[in-house]
C-alpha atoms as a PDB file:
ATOM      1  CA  UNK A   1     -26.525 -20.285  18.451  1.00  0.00           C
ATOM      2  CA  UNK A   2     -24.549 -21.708  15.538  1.00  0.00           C
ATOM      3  CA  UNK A   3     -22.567 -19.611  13.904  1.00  0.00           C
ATOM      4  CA  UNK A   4     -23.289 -18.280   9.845  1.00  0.00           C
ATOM      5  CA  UNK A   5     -21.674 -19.407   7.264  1.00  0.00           C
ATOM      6  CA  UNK A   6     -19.741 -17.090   5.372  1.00  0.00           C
ATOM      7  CA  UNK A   7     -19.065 -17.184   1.409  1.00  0.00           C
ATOM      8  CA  UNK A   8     -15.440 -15.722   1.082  1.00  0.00           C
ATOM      9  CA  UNK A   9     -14.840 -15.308  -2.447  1.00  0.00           C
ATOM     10  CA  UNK A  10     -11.910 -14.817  -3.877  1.00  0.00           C
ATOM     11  CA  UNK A  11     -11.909 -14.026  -7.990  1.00  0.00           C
ATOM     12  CA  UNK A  12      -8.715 -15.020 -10.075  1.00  0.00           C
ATOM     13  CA  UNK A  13      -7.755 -14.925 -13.613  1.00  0.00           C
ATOM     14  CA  UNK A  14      -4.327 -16.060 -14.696  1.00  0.00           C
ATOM     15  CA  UNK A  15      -2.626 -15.036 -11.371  1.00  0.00           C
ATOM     16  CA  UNK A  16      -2.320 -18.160  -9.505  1.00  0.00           C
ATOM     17  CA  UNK A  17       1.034 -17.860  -7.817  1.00  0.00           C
ATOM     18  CA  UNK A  18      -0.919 -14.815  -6.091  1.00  0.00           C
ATOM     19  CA  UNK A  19      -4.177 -16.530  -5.340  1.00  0.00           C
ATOM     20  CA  UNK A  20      -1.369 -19.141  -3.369  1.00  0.00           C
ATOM     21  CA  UNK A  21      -0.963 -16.428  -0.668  1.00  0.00           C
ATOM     22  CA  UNK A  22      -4.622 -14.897  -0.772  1.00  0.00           C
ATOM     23  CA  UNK A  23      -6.086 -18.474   0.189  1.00  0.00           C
ATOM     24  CA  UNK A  24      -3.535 -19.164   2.827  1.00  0.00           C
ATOM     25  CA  UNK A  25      -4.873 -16.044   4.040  1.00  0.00           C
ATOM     26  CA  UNK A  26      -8.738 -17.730   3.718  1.00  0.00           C
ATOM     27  CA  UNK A  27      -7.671 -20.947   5.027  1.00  0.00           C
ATOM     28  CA  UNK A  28      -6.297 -19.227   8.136  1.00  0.00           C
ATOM     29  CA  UNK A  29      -9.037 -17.500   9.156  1.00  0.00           C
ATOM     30  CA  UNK A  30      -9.990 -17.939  12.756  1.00  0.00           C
ATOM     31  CA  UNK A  31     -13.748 -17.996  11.939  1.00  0.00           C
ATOM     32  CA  UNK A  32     -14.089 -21.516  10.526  1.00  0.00           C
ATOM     33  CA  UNK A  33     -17.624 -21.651   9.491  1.00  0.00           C
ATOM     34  CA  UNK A  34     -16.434 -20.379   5.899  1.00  0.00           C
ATOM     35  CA  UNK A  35     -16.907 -21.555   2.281  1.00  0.00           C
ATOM     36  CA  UNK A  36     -13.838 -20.539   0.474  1.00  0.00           C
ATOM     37  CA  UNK A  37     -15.068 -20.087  -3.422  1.00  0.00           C
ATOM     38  CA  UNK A  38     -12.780 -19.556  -6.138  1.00  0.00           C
ATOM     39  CA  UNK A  39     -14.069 -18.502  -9.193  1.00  0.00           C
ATOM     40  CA  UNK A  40     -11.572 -18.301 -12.041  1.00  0.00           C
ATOM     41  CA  UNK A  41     -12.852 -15.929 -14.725  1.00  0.00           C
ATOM     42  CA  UNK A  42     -11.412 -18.352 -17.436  1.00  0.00           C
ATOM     43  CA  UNK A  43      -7.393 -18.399 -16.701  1.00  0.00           C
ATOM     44  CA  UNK A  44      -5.581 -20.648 -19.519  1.00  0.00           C
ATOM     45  CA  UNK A  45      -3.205 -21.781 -15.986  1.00  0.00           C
ATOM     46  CA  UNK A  46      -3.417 -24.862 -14.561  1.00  0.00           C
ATOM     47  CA  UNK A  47      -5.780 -22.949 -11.485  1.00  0.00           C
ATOM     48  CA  UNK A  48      -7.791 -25.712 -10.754  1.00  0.00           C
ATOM     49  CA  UNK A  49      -4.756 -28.599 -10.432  1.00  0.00           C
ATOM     50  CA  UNK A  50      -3.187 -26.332  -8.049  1.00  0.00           C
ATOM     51  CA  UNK A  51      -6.579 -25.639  -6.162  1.00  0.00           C
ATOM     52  CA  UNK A  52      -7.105 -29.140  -6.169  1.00  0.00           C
ATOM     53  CA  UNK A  53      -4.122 -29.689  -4.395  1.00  0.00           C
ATOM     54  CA  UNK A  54      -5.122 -27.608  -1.320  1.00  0.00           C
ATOM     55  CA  UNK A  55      -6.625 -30.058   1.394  1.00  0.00           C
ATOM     56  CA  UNK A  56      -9.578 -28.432   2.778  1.00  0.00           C
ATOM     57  CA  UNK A  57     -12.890 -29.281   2.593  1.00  0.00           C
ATOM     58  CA  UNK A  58     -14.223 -25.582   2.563  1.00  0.00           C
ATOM     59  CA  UNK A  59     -13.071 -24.508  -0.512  1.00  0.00           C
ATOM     60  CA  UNK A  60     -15.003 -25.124  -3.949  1.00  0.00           C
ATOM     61  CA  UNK A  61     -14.060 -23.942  -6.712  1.00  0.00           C
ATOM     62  CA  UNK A  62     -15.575 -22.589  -9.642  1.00  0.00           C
ATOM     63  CA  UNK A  63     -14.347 -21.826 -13.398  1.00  0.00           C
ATOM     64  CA  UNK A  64     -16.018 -19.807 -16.372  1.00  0.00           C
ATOM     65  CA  UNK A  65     -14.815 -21.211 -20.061  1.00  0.00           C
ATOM     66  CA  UNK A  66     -14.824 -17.893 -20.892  1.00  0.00           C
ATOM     67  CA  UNK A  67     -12.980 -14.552 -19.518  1.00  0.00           C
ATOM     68  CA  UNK A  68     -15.813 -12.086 -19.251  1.00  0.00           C
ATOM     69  CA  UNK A  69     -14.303  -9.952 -16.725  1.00  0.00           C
ATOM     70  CA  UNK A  70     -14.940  -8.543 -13.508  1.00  0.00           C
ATOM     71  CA  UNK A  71     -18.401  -7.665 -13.707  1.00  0.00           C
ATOM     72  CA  UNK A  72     -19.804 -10.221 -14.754  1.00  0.00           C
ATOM     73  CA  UNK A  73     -17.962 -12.912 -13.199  1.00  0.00           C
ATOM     74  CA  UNK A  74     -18.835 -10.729  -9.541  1.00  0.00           C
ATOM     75  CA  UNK A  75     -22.614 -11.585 -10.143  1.00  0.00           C
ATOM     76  CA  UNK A  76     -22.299 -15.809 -10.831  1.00  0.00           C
ATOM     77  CA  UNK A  77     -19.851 -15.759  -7.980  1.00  0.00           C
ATOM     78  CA  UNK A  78     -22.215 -14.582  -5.581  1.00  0.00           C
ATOM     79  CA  UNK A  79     -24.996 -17.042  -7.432  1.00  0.00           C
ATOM     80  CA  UNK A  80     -22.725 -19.578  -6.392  1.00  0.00           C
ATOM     81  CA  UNK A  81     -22.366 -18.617  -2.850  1.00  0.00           C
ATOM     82  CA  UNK A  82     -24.274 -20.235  -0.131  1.00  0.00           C
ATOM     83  CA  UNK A  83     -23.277 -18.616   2.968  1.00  0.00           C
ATOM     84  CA  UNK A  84     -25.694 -16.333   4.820  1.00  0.00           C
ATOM     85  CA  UNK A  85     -22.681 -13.809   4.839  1.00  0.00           C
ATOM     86  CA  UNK A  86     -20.752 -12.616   1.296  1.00  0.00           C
ATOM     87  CA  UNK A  87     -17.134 -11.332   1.027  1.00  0.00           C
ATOM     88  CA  UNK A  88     -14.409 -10.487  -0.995  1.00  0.00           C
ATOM     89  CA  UNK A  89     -11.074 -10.992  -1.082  1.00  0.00           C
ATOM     90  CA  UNK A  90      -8.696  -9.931  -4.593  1.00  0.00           C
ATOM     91  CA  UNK A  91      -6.629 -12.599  -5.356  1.00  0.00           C
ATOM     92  CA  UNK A  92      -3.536 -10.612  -4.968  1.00  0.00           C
ATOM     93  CA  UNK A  93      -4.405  -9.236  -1.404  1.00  0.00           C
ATOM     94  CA  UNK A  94      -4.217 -10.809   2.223  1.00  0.00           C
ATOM     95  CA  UNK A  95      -6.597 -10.876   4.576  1.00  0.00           C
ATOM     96  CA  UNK A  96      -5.782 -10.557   8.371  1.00  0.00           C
ATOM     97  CA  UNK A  97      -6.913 -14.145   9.837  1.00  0.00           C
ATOM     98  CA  UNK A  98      -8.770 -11.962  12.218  1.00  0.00           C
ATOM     99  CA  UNK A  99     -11.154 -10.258   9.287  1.00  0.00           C
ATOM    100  CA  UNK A 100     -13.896 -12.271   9.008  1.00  0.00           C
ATOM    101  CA  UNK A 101     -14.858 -13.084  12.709  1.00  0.00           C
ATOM    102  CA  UNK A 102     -14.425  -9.257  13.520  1.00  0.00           C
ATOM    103  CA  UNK A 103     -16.870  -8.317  10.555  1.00  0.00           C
ATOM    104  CA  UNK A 104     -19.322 -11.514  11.370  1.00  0.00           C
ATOM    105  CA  UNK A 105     -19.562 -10.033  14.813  1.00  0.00           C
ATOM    106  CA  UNK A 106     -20.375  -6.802  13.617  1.00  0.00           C
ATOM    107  CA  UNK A 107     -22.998  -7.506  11.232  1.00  0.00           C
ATOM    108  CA  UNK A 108     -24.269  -9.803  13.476  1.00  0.00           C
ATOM    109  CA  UNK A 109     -25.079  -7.831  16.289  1.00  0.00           C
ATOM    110  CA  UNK A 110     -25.392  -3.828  14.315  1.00  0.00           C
ATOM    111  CA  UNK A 111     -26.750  -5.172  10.998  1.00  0.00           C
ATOM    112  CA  UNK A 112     -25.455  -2.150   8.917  1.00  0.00           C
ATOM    113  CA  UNK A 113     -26.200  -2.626   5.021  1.00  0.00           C
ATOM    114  CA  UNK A 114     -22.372  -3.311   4.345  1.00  0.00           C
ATOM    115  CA  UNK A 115     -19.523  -3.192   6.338  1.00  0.00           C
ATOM    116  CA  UNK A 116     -15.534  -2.516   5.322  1.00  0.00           C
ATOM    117  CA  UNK A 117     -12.539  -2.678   7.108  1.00  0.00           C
ATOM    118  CA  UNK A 118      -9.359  -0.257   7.008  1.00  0.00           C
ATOM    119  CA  UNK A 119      -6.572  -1.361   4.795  1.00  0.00           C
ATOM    120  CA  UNK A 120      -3.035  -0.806   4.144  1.00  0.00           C
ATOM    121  CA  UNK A 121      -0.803  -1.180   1.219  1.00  0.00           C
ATOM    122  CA  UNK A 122       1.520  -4.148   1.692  1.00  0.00           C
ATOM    123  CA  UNK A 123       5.144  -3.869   2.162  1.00  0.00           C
ATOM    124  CA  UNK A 124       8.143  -5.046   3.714  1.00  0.00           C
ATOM    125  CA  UNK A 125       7.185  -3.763   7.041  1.00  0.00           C
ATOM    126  CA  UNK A 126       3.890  -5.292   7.156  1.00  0.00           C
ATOM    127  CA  UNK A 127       4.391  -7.930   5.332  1.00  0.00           C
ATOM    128  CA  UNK A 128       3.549 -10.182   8.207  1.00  0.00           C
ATOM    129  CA  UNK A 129       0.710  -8.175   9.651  1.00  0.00           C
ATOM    130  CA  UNK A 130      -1.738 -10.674   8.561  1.00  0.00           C
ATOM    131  CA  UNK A 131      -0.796 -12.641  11.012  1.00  0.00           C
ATOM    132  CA  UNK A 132      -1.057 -10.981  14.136  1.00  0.00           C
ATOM    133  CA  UNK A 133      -3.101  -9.226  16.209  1.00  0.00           C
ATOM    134  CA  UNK A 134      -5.564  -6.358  14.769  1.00  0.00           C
ATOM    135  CA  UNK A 135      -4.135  -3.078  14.533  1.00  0.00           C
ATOM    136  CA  UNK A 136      -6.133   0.253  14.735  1.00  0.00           C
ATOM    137  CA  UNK A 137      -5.414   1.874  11.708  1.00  0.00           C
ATOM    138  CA  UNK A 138      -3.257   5.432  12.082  1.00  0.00           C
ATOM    139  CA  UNK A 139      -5.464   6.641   9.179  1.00  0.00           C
ATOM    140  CA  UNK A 140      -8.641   5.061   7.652  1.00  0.00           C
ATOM    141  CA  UNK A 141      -7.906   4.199   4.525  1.00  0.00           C
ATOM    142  CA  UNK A 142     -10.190   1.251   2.704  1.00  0.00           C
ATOM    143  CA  UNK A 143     -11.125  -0.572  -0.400  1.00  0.00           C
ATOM    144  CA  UNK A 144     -14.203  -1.929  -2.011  1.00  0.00           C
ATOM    145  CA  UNK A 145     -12.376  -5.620  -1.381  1.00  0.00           C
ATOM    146  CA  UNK A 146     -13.011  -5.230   2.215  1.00  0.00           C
ATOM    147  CA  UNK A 147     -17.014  -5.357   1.686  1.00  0.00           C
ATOM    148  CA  UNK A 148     -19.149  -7.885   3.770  1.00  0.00           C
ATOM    149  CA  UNK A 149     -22.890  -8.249   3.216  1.00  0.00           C
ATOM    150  CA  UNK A 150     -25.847 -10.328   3.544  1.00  0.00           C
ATOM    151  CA  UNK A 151     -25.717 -12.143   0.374  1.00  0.00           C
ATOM    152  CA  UNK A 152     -29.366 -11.705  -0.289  1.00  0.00           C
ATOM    153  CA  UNK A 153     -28.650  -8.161  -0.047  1.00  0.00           C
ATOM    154  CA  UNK A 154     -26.149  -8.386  -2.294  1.00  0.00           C
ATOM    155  CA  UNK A 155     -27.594 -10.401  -4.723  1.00  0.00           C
ATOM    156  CA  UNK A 156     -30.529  -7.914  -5.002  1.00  0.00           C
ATOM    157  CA  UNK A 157     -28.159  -4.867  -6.303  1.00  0.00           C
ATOM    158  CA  UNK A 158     -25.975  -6.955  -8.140  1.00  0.00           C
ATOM    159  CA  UNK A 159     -23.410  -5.772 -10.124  1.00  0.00           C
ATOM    160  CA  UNK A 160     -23.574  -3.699 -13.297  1.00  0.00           C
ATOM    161  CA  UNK A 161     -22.692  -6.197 -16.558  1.00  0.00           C
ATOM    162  CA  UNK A 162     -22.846  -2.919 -18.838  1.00  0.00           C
ATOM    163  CA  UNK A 163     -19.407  -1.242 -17.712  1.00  0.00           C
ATOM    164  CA  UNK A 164     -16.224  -2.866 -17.485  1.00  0.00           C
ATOM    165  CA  UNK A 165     -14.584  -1.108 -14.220  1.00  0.00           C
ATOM    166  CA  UNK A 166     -15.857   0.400 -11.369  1.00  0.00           C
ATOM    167  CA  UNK A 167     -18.494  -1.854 -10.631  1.00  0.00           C
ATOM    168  CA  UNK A 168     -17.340  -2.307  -7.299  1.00  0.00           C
ATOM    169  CA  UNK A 169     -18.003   1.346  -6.288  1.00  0.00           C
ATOM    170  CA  UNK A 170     -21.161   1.577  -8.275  1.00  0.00           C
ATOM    171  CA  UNK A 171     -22.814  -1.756  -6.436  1.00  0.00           C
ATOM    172  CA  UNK A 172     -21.679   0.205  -2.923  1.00  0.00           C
ATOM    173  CA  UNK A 173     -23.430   3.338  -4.117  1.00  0.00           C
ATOM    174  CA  UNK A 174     -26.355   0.721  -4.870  1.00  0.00           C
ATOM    175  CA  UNK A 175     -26.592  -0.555  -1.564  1.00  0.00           C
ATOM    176  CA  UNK A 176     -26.454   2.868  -0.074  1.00  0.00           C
ATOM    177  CA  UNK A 177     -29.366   4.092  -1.738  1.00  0.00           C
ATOM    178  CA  UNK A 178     -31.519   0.643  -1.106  1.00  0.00           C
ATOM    179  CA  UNK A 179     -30.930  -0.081   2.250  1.00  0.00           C
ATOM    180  CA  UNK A 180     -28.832   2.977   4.283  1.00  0.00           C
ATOM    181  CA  UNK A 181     -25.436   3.933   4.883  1.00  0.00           C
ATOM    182  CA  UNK A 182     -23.358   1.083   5.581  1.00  0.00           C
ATOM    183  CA  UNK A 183     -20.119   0.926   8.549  1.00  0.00           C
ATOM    184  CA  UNK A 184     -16.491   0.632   8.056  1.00  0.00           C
ATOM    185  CA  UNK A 185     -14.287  -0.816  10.833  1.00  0.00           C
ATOM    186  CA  UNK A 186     -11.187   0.940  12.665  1.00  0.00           C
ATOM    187  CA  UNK A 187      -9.281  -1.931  12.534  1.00  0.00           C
ATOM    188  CA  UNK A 188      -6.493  -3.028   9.835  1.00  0.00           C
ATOM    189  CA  UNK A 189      -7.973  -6.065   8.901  1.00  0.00           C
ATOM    190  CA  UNK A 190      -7.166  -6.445   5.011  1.00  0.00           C
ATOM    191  CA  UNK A 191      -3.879  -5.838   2.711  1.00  0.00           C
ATOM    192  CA  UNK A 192      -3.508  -4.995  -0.857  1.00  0.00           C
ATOM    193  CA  UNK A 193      -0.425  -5.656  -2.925  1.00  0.00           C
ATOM    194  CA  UNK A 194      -0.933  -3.654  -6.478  1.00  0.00           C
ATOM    195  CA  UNK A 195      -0.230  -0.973  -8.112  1.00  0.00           C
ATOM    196  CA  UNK A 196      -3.014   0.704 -10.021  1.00  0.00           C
ATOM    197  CA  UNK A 197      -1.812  -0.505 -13.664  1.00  0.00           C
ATOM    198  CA  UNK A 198      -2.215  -3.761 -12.181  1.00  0.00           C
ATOM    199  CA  UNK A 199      -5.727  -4.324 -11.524  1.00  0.00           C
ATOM    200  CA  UNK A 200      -7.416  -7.437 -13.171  1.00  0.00           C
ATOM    201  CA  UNK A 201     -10.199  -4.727 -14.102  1.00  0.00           C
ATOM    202  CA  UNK A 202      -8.040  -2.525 -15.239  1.00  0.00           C
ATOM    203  CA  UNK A 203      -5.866  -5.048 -17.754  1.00  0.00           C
ATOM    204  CA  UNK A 204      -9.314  -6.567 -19.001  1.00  0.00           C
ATOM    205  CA  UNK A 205     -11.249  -3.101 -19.784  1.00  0.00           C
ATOM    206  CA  UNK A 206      -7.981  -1.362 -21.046  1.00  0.00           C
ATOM    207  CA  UNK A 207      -7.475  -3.791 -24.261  1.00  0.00           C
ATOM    208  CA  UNK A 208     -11.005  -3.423 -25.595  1.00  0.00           C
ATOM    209  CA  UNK A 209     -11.414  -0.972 -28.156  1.00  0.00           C
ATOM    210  CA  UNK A 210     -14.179   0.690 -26.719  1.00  0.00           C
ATOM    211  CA  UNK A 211     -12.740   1.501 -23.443  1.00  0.00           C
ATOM    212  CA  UNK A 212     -13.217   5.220 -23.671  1.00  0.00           C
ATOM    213  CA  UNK A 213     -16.761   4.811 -24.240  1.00  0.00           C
ATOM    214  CA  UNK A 214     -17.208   2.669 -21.123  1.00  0.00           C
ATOM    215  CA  UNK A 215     -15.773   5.159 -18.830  1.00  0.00           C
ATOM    216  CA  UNK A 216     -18.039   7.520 -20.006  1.00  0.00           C
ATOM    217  CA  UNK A 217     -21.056   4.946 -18.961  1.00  0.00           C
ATOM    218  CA  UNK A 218     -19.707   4.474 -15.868  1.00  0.00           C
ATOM    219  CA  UNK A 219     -18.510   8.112 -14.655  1.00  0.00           C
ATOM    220  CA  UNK A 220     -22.409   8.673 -15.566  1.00  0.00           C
ATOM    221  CA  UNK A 221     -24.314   5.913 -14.069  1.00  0.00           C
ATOM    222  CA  UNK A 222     -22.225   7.023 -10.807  1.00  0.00           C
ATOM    223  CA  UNK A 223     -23.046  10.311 -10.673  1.00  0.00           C
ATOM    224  CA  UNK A 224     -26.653   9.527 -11.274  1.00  0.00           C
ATOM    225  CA  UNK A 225     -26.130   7.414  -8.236  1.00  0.00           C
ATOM    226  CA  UNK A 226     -24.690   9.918  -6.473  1.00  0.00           C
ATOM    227  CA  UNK A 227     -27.239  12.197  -7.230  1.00  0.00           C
ATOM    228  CA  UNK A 228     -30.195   9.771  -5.941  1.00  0.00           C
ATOM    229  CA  UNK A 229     -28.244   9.379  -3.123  1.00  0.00           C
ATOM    230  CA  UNK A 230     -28.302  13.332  -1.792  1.00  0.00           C
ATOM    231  CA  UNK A 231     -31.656  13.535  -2.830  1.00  0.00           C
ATOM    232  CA  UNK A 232     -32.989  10.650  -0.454  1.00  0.00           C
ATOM    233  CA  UNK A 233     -30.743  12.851   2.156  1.00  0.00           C
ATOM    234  CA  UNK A 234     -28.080   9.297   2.964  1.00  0.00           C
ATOM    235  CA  UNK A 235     -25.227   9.647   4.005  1.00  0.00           C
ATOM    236  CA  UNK A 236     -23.053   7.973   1.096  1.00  0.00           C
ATOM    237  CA  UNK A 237     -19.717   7.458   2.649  1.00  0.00           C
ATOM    238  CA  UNK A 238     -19.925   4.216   5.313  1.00  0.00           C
ATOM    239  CA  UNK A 239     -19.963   5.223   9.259  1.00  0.00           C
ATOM    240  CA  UNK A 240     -16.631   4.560  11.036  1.00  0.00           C
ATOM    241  CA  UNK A 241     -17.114   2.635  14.157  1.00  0.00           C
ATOM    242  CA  UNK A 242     -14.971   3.507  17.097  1.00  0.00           C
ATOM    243  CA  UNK A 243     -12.477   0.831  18.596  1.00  0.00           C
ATOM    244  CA  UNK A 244     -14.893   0.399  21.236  1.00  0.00           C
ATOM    245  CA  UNK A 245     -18.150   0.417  19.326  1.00  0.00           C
ATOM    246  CA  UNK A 246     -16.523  -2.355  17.269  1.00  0.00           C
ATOM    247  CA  UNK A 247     -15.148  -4.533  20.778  1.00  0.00           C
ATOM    248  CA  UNK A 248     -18.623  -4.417  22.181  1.00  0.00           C
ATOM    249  CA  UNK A 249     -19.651  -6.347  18.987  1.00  0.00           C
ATOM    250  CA  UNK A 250     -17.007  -9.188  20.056  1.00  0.00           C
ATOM    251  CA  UNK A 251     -17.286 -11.707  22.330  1.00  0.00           C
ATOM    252  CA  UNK A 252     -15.738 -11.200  25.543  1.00  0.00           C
ATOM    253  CA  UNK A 253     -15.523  -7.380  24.416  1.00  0.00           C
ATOM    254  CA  UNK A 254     -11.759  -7.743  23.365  1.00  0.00           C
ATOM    255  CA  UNK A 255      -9.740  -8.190  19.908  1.00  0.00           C
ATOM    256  CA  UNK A 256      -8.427 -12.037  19.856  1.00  0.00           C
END
């Protein structure tokens, strides 16, 4: 059977000495069946000369004139995308080169709604972790990056043009209440490198006068989520698969 192709997207805007390390973690992935799509929310770098550069015939790339933020530029991203599978990767994270054929396997064979990985916040110490070998995480922390879905699935929910943060969370809390609780792996498999101040979402929705009247929208539109949610009795926070749930899903039953 031939494997799926996979639409890793990575979304940039004016950071491209990060986005160098974030696709050397795409290019590297052992799953090769990948399209590697860069769309740059409408830097004023020279993004697509240096993307350009890059030799591989998997990645497209993909620029807006105009910088209309994370929201928006989520939903023509995954418009764009033409893999079976959708996932994300922030341009100033890492992905382990391990990520995507651990979460293709899973999806493949459990077909949960969406599936996550554990994280960690990089540092020295890990700093090469993306490297090596999957780790089971000491304690499960992820991030809405992680997310892998069937991009039909995606597409369908979509991602909420109205607010200018959060979107992310809100589109999870989305696909909870359409299709089920969705499954978050044990393993390590993704690494972010920010502080909170330094969020693309949070720079763009922070200079725009009417910030305060966003959050408002969006603290509501969760909890009316949220509220939907409990009363269609689903589970809203992802299942964790065990280490061996999540080897049965691999072939040959073992990490790489």
């Amino acid at each position: 059977m031939a494997e799926p192709v996979v639409s890793m997207i990575l979304l940039t805007h004016n950071r491209q000495d990060l986005l160098a390390r974030a696709l050397l973690s795409a290019v590297r992935q052992s799953y090769r069946n990948l399209e590697i799509l860069i769309y740059d929310d409408g830097s004023t770098e020279e993004t697509e000369r240096f993307v350009a550069s890059r030799r591989d015939s998997r990645i497209r790339y993909v620029r807006s004139a105009i910088n209309h933020g994370p929201c928006i530029a989520r939903n023509r991203a995954i418009a764009e995308a033409r893999g079976k599978y959708i996932c994300w990767m922030d341009d100033d994270d890492i992905s382990n080169i391990y990520r995507v054929e651990f979460q293709v396997a899973v999806m493949e064979k459990r077909e949960p709604p969406f599936l996550r990985t554990a994280a960690e916040v990089l540092k020295r110490k890990n700093a090469e972790g993306w490297k090596a070998r999957p780790q089971i995480a000491s304690w499960l922390r992820w991030v809405t990056p992680t997310t892998m879905a069937l991009a039909e699935k995606m597409r369908e929910v979509g991602y909420d043009e109205e607010v200018v943060c959060g979107e992310d969370v809100r589109w999870e809390l989305g696909m909870t209440l359409r299709f089920g609780t969705g499954m978050v792996l044990p393993y390590v498999l993704y690494y972010r490198d920010r502080k909170p101040e330094d969020r693309w979402s949070k720079k763009y929705s922070t200079r725009r006068p009417d910030y305060h009247e966003f959050i408002k929208l969006q603290v509501t539109r969760k909890q009316a989520l949220l509220e939907a949610i409990a009363a269609k009795g689903v589970e809203r926070w992802p299942v964790q698969l065990s280490k061996q749930e999540t080897l049965d899903c691999l072939v040959g039953g073992s990490p790489p």
